[in-house]
C-alpha atoms as a PDB file:
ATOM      1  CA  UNK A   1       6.400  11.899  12.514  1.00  0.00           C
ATOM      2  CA  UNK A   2       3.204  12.548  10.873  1.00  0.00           C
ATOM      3  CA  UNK A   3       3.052  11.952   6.455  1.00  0.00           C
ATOM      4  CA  UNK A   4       2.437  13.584   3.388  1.00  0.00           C
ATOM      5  CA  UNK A   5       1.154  12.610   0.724  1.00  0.00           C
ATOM      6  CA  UNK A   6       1.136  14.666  -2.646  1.00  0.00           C
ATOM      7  CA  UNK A   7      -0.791  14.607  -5.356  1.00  0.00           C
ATOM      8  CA  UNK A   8      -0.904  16.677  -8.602  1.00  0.00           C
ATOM      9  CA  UNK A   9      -0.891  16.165 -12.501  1.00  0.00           C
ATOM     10  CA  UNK A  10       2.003  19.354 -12.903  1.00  0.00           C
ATOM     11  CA  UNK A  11       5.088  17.375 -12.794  1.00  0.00           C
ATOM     12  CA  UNK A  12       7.143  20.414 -12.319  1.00  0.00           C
ATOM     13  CA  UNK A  13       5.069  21.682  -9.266  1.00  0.00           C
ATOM     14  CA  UNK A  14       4.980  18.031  -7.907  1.00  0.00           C
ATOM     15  CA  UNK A  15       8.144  18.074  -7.849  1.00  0.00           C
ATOM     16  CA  UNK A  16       9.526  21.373  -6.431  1.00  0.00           C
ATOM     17  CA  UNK A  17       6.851  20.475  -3.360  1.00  0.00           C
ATOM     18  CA  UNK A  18       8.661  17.072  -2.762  1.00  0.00           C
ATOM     19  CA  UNK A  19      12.345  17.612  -3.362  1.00  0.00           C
ATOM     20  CA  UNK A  20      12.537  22.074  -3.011  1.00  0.00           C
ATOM     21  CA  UNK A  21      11.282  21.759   1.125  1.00  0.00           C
ATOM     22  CA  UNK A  22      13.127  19.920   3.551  1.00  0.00           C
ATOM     23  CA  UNK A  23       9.842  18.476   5.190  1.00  0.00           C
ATOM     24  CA  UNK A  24      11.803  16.428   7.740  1.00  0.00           C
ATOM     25  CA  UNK A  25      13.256  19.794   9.267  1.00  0.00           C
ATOM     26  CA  UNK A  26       9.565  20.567  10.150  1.00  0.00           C
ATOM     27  CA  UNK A  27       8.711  16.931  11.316  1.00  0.00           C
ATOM     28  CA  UNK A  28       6.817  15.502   8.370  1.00  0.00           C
ATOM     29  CA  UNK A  29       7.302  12.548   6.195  1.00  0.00           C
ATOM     30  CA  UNK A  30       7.141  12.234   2.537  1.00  0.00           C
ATOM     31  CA  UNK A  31       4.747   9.071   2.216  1.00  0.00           C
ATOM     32  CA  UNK A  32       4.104   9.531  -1.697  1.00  0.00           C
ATOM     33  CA  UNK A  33       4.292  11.706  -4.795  1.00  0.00           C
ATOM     34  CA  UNK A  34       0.962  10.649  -7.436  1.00  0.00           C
ATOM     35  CA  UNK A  35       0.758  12.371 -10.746  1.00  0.00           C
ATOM     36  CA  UNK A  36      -3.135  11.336 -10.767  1.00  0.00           C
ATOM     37  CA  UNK A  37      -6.059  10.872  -8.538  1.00  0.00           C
ATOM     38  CA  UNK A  38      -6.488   7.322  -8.820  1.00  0.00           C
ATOM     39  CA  UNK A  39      -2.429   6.499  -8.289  1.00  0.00           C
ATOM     40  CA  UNK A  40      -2.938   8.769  -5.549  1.00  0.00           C
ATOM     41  CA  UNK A  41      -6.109   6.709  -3.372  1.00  0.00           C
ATOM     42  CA  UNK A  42      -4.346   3.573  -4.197  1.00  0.00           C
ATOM     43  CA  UNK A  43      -1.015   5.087  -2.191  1.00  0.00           C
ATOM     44  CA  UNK A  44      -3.099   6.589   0.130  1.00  0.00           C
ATOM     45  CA  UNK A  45      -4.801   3.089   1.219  1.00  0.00           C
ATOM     46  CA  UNK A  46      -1.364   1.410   1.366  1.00  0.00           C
ATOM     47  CA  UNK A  47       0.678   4.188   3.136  1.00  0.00           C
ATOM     48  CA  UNK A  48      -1.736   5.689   5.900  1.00  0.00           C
ATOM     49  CA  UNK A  49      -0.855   9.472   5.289  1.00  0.00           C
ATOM     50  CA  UNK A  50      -2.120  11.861   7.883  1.00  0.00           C
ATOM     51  CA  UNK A  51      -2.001  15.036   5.354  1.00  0.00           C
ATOM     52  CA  UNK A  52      -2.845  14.914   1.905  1.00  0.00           C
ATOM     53  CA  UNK A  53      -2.107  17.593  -0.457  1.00  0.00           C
ATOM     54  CA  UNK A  54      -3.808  17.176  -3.715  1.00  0.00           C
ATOM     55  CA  UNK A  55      -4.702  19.643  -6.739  1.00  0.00           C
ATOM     56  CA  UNK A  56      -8.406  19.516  -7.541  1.00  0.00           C
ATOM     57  CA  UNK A  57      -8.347  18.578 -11.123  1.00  0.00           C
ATOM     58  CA  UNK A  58      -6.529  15.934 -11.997  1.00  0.00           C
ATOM     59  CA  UNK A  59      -7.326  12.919 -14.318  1.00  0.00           C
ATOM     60  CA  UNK A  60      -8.923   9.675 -12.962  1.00  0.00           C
ATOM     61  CA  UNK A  61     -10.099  11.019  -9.590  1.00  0.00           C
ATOM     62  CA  UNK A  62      -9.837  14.735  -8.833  1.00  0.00           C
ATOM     63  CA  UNK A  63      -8.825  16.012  -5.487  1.00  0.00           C
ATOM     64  CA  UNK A  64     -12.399  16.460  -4.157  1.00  0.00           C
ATOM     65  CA  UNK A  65     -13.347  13.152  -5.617  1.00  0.00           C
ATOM     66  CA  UNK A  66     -10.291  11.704  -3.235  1.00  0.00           C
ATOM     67  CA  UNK A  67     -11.876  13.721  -0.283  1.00  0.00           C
ATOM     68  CA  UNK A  68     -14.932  11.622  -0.831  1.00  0.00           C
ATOM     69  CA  UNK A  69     -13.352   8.284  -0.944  1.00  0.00           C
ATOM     70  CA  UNK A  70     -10.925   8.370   1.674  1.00  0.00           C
ATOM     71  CA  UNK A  71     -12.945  10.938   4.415  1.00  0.00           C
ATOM     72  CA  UNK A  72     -14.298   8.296   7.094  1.00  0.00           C
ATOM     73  CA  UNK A  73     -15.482   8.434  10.450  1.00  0.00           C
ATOM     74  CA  UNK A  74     -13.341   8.828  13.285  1.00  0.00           C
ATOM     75  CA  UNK A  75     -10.237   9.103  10.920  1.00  0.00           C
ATOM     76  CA  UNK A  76      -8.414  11.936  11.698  1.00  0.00           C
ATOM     77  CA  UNK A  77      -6.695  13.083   8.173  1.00  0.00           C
ATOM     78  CA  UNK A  78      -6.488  16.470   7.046  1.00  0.00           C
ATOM     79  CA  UNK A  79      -6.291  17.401   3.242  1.00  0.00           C
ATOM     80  CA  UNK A  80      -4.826  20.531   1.711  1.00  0.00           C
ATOM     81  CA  UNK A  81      -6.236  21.388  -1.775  1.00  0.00           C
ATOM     82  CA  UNK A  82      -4.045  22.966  -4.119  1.00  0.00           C
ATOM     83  CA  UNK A  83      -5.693  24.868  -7.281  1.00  0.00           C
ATOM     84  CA  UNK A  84      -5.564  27.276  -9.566  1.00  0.00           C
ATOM     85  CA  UNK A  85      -9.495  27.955  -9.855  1.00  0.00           C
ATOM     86  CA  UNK A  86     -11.067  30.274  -7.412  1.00  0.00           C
ATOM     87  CA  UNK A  87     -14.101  29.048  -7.919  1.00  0.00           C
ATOM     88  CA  UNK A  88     -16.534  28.900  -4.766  1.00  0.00           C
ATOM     89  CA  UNK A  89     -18.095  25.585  -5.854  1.00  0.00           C
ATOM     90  CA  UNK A  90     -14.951  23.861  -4.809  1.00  0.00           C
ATOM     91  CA  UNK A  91     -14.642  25.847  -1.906  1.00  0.00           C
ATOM     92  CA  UNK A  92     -18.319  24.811  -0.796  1.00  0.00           C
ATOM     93  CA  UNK A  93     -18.090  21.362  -1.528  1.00  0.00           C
ATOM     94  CA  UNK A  94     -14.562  21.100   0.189  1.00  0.00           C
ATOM     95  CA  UNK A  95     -16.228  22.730   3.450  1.00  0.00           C
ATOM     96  CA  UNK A  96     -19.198  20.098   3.550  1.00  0.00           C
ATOM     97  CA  UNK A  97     -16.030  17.302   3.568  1.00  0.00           C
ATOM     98  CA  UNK A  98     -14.617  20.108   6.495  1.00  0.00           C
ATOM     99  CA  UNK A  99     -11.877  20.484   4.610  1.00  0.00           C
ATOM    100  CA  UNK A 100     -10.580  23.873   5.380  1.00  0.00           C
ATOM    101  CA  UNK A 101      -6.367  24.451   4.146  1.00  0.00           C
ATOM    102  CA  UNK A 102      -7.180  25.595   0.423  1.00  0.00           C
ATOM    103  CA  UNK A 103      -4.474  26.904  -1.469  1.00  0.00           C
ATOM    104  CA  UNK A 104      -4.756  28.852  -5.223  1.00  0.00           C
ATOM    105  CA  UNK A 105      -1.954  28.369  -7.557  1.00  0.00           C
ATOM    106  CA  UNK A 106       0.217  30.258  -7.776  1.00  0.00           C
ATOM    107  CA  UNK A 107       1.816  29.964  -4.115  1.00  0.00           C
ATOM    108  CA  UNK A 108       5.515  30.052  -2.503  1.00  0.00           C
ATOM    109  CA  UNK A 109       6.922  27.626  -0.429  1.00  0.00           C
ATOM    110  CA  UNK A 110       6.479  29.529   2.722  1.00  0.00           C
ATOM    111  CA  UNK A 111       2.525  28.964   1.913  1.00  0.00           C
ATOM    112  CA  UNK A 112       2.228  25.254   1.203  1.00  0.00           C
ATOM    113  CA  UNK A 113       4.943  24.838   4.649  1.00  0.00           C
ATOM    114  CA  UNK A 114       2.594  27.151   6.659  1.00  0.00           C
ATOM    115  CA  UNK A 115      -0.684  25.009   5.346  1.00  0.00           C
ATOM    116  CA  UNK A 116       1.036  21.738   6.726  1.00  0.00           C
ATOM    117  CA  UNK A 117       2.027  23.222   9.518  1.00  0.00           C
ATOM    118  CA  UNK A 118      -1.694  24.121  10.219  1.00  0.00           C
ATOM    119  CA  UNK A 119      -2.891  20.813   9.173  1.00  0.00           C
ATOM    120  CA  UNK A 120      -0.565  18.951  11.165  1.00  0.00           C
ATOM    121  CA  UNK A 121      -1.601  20.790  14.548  1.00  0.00           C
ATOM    122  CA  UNK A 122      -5.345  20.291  13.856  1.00  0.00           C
ATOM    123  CA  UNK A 123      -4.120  17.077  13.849  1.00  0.00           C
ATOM    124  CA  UNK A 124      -2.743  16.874  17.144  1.00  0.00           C
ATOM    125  CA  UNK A 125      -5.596  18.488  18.827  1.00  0.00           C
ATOM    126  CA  UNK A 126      -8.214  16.148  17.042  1.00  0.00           C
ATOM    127  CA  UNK A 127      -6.301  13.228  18.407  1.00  0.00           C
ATOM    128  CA  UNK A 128      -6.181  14.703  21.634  1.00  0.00           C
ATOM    129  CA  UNK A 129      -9.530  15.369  21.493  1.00  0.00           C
ATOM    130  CA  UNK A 130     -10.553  12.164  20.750  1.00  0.00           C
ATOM    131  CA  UNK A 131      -8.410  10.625  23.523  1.00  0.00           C
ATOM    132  CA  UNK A 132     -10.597  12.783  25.648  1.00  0.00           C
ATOM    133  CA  UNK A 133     -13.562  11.797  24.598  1.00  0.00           C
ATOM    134  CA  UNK A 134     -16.384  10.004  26.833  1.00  0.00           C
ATOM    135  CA  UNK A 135     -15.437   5.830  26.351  1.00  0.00           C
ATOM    136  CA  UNK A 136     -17.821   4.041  24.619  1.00  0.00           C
ATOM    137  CA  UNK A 137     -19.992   0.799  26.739  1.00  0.00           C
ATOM    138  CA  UNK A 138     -18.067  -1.795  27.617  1.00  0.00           C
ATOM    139  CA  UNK A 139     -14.454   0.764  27.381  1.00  0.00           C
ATOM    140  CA  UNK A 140     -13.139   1.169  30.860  1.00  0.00           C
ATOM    141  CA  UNK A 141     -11.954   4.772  31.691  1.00  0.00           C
ATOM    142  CA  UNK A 142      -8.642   5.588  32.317  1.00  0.00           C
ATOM    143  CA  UNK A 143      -7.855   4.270  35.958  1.00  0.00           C
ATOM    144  CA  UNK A 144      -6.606   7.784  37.263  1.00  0.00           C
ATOM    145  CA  UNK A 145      -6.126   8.155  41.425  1.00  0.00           C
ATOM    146  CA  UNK A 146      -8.053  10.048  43.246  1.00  0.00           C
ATOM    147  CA  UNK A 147      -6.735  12.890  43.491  1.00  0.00           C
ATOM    148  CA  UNK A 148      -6.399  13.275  39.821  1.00  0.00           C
ATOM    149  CA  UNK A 149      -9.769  12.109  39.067  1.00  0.00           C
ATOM    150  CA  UNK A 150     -10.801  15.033  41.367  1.00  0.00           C
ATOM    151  CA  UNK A 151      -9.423  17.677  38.660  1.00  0.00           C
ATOM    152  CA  UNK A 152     -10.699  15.493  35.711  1.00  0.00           C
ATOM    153  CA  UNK A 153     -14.154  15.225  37.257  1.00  0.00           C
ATOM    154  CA  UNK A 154     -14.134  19.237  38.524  1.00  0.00           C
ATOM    155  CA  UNK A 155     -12.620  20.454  34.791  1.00  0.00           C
ATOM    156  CA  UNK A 156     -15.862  19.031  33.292  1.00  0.00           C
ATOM    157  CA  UNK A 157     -18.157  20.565  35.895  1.00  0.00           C
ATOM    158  CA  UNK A 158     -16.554  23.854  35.599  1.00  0.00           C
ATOM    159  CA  UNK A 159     -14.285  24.664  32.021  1.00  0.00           C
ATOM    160  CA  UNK A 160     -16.715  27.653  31.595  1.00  0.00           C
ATOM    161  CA  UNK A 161     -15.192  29.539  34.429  1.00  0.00           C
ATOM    162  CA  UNK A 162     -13.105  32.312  33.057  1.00  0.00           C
ATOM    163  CA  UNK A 163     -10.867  32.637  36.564  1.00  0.00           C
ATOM    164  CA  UNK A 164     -10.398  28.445  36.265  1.00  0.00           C
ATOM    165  CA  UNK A 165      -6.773  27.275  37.097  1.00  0.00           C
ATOM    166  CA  UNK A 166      -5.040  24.482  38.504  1.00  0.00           C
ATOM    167  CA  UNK A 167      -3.465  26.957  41.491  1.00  0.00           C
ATOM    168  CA  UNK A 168      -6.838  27.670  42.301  1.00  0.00           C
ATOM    169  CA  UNK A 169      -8.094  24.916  41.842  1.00  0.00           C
ATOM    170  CA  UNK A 170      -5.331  23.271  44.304  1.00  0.00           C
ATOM    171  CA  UNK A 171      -5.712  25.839  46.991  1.00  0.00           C
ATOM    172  CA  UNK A 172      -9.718  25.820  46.943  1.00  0.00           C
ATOM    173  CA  UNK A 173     -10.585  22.912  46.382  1.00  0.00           C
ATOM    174  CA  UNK A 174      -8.631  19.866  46.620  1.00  0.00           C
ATOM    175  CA  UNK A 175      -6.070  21.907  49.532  1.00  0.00           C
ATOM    176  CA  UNK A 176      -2.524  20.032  48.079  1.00  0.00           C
ATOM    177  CA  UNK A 177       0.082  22.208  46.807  1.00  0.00           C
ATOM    178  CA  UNK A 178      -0.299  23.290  42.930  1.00  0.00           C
ATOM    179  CA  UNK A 179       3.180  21.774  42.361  1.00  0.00           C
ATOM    180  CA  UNK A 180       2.414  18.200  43.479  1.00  0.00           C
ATOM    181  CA  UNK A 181      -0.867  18.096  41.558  1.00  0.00           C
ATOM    182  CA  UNK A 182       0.470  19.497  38.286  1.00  0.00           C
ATOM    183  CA  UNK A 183       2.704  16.576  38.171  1.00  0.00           C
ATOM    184  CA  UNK A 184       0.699  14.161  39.391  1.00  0.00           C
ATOM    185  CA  UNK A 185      -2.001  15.400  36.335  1.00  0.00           C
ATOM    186  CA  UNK A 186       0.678  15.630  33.595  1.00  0.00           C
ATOM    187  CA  UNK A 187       2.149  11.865  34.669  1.00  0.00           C
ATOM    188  CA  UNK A 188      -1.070  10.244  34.729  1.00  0.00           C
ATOM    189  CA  UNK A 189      -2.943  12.037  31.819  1.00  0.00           C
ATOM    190  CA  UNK A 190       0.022  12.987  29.484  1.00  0.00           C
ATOM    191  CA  UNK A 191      -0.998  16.526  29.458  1.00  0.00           C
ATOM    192  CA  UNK A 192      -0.299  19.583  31.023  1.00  0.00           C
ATOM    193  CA  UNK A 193      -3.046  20.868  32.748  1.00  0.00           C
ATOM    194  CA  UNK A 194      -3.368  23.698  30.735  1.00  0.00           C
ATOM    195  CA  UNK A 195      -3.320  21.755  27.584  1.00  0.00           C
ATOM    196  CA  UNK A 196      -6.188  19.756  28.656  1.00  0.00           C
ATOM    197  CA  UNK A 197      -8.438  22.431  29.775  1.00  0.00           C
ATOM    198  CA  UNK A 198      -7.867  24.172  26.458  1.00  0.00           C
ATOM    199  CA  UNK A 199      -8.502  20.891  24.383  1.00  0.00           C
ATOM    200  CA  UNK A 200     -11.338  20.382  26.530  1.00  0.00           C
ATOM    201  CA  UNK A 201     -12.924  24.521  25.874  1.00  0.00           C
ATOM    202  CA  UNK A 202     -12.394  23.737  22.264  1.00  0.00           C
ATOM    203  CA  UNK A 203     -14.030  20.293  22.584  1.00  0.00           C
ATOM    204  CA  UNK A 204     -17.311  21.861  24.541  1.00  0.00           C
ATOM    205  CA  UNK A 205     -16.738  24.807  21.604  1.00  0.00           C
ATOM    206  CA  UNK A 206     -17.418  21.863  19.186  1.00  0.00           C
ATOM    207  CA  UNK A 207     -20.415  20.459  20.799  1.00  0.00           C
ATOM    208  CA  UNK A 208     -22.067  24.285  21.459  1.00  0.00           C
ATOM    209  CA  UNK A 209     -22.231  25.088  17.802  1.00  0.00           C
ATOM    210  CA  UNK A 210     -22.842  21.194  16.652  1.00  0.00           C
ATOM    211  CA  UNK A 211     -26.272  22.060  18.562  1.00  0.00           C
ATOM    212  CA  UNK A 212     -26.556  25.338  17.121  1.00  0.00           C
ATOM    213  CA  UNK A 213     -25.470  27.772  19.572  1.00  0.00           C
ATOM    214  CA  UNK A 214     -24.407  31.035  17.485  1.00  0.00           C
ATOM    215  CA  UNK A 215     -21.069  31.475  17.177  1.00  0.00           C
ATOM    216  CA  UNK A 216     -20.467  34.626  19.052  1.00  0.00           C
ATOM    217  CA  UNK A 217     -21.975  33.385  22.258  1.00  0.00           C
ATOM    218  CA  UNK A 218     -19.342  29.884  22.631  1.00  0.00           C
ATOM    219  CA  UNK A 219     -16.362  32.184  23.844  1.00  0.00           C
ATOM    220  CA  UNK A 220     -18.596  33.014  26.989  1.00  0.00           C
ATOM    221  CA  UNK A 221     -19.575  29.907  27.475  1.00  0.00           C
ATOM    222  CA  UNK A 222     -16.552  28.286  27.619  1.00  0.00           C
ATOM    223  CA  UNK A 223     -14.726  31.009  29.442  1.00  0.00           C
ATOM    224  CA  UNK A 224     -13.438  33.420  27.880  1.00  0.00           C
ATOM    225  CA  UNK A 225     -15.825  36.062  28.006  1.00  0.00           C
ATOM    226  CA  UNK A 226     -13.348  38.890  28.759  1.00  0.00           C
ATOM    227  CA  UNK A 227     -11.328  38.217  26.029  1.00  0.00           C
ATOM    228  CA  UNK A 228     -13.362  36.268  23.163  1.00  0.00           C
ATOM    229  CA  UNK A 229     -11.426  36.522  20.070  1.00  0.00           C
ATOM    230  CA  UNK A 230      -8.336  35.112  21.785  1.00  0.00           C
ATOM    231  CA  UNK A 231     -10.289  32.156  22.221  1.00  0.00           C
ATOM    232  CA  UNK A 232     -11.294  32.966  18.186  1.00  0.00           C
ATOM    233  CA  UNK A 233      -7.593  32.755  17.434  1.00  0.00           C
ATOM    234  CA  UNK A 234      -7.062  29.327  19.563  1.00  0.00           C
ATOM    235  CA  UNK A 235     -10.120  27.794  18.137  1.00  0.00           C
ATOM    236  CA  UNK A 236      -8.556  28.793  14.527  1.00  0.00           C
ATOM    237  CA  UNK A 237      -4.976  27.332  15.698  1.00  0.00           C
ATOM    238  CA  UNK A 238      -7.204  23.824  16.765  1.00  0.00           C
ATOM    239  CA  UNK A 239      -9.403  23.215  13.783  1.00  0.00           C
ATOM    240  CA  UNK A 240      -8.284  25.486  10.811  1.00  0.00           C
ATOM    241  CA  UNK A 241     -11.577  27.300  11.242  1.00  0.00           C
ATOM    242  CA  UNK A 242     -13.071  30.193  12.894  1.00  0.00           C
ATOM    243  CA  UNK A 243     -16.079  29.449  15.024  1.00  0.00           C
ATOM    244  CA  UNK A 244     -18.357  31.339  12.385  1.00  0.00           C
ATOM    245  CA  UNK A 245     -16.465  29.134   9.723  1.00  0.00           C
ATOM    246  CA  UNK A 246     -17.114  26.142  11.614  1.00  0.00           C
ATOM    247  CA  UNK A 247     -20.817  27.002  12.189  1.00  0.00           C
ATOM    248  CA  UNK A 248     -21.315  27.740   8.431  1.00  0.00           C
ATOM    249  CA  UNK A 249     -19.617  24.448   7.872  1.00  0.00           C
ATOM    250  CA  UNK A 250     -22.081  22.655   9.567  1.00  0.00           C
ATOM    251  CA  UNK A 251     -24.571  24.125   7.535  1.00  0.00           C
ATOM    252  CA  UNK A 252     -23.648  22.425   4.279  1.00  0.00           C
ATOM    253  CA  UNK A 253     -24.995  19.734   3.129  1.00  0.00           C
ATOM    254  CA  UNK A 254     -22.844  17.051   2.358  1.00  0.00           C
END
C-alpha cells in the first residue's frame, strides 16, 4: 500500500482531505497530516511517503521549497501541489522539479482522489521502469532461461514494430506455442508480456525526447505509428505528462 502524506496550513481543508476520503478503499495510506512545511519534511524523512500532497504557501517551508529538499535521484516520489494561486511561476518551477499533479483551490474530493490515483500509477510504472533498467557494473542481470531471455533480448531489438506480439513472436520466431511462453515470461519476469513491452515503449519514449527527438515523431518510433495519440494517452496514464509536456519539461532549467 503506497502513503500519503499531507500538508497544508488550512486546518479545515487538512482535515476534510484526511478524515472526508476513505483512502484505504483506493489502496493508499495516510502516513501524516503537517499544518507547516517544516513539520511536514521532518515527517516526510521519518515516514517514507510515496505521494505528497502539499499547498504551496505555507509557513516555514512552502510546498515548492519541500519539492526541493526532498526530490533526489533515483527516488521515485510523486508530489501533488494544492493552491489557490494560478500563477504560472509556480507552475514553471514545479515542472523543472517534474512535478506535474497541480491542483487550484477550490477542488472536490473526486479531484484530489483522481490526482492520487494518477500519482500513484506513475508510480508503479517508474518502479517498473526502473526494475527494467540496464544493471549497473558489477550488478548481475536477472538469470532468465533461455527461452525467456530470447523475448527479453528480441523486445529490445524490435519494440518499434507496430505488428510486435508475443503470438507472433512465438510462431516466428522462437516456434513454441504462445501459451507456454506467456507463462514462462510472466513467472520469470513478473510481468505480463504486454505490460513489459508497454513499460518498455514508454521507457525508449523517455530516452527519444531526453535526446531531443520532437515529440510528435516518438509514437512512430516506438510503434505506434497508426494510431499515435493512443500511445499520447498511455504515455499521459505512465508519467502524468503528455510527450509535448514532457519535452517542454526538459527544457526548464532547474
Amino acid at each position: 500500500m503506497l502513503k500519503l502524506l499531507v500538508a497544508d496550513d488550512e486546518r479545515i481543508l487538512r482535515e476534510a482531505v484526511c478524515y472526508l476520503i476513505d483512502w484505504k478503499s483506493i489502496g493508499i495510506e495516510l502516513a501524516a497530516s503537517c499544518k507547516n512545511g517544516r513539520e511536514a519534511y521532518e515527517e516526510a524523512c521519518r515516514t517514507k511517503p510515496d505521494i505528497i500532497l502539499t499547498d504551496i504557501k505555507m509557513p516555514g517551508l512552502s510546498g515548492l521549497d519541500l519539492v526541493e529538499k526532498l526530490s533526489e535521484p533515483g527516488r521515485v516520489l510523486e508530489f501533488i501541489l494544492l493552491t489557490g494561486y494560478a500563477d504560472f511561476e509556480y507552475a514553471h518551477r514545479a515542472l523543472s522539479h517534474r512535478v506535474h499533479h497541480y491542483l487550484l483551490k477550490p477542488c472536490n474530493e473526486q479531484q484530489i482522489i483522481e490526482a492520487v490515483q494518477q500519482a500513484a500509477q506513475s508510480i508503479y510504472t517508474r518502479r517498473q521502469l526502473q526494475q527494467m533498467e540496464p544493471t549497473c557494473a558489477g550488478v548481475a542481470r536477472p538469470e532468465y532461461s533461455e527461452t525467456v531471455q530470447k523475448v527479453v533480448d528480441y523486445l529490445e531489438r524490435h519494440y518499434s514494430d507496430a505488428a510486435l506480439s508475443l503470438k507472433g513472436l512465438a510462431a516466428n520466431y522462437l516456434f513454441m506455442n504462445p501459451d507456454y511462453v506467456s507463462r514462462q515470461f510472466l513467472q520469470q519476469t513478473g510481468y505480463r508480456f504486454v505490460d513489459y513491452l508497454l513499460a518498455l515503449r514508454i521507457r525508449k519514449a523517455q530516452w527519444l525526447l531526453v535526446n531531443g527527438v520532437p515529440p510528435q515523431q516518438v509514437p512512430e518510433r516506438v510503434g505506434y505509428s497508426a494510431n499515435p495519440q493512443y500511445f499520447v494517452h498511455l504515455f499521459s496514464k505512465a508519467t502524468g505528462m503528455t510527450p509535448r509536456e514532457y519535452a517542454q519539461a526538459l527544457r526548464i532549467e532547474p
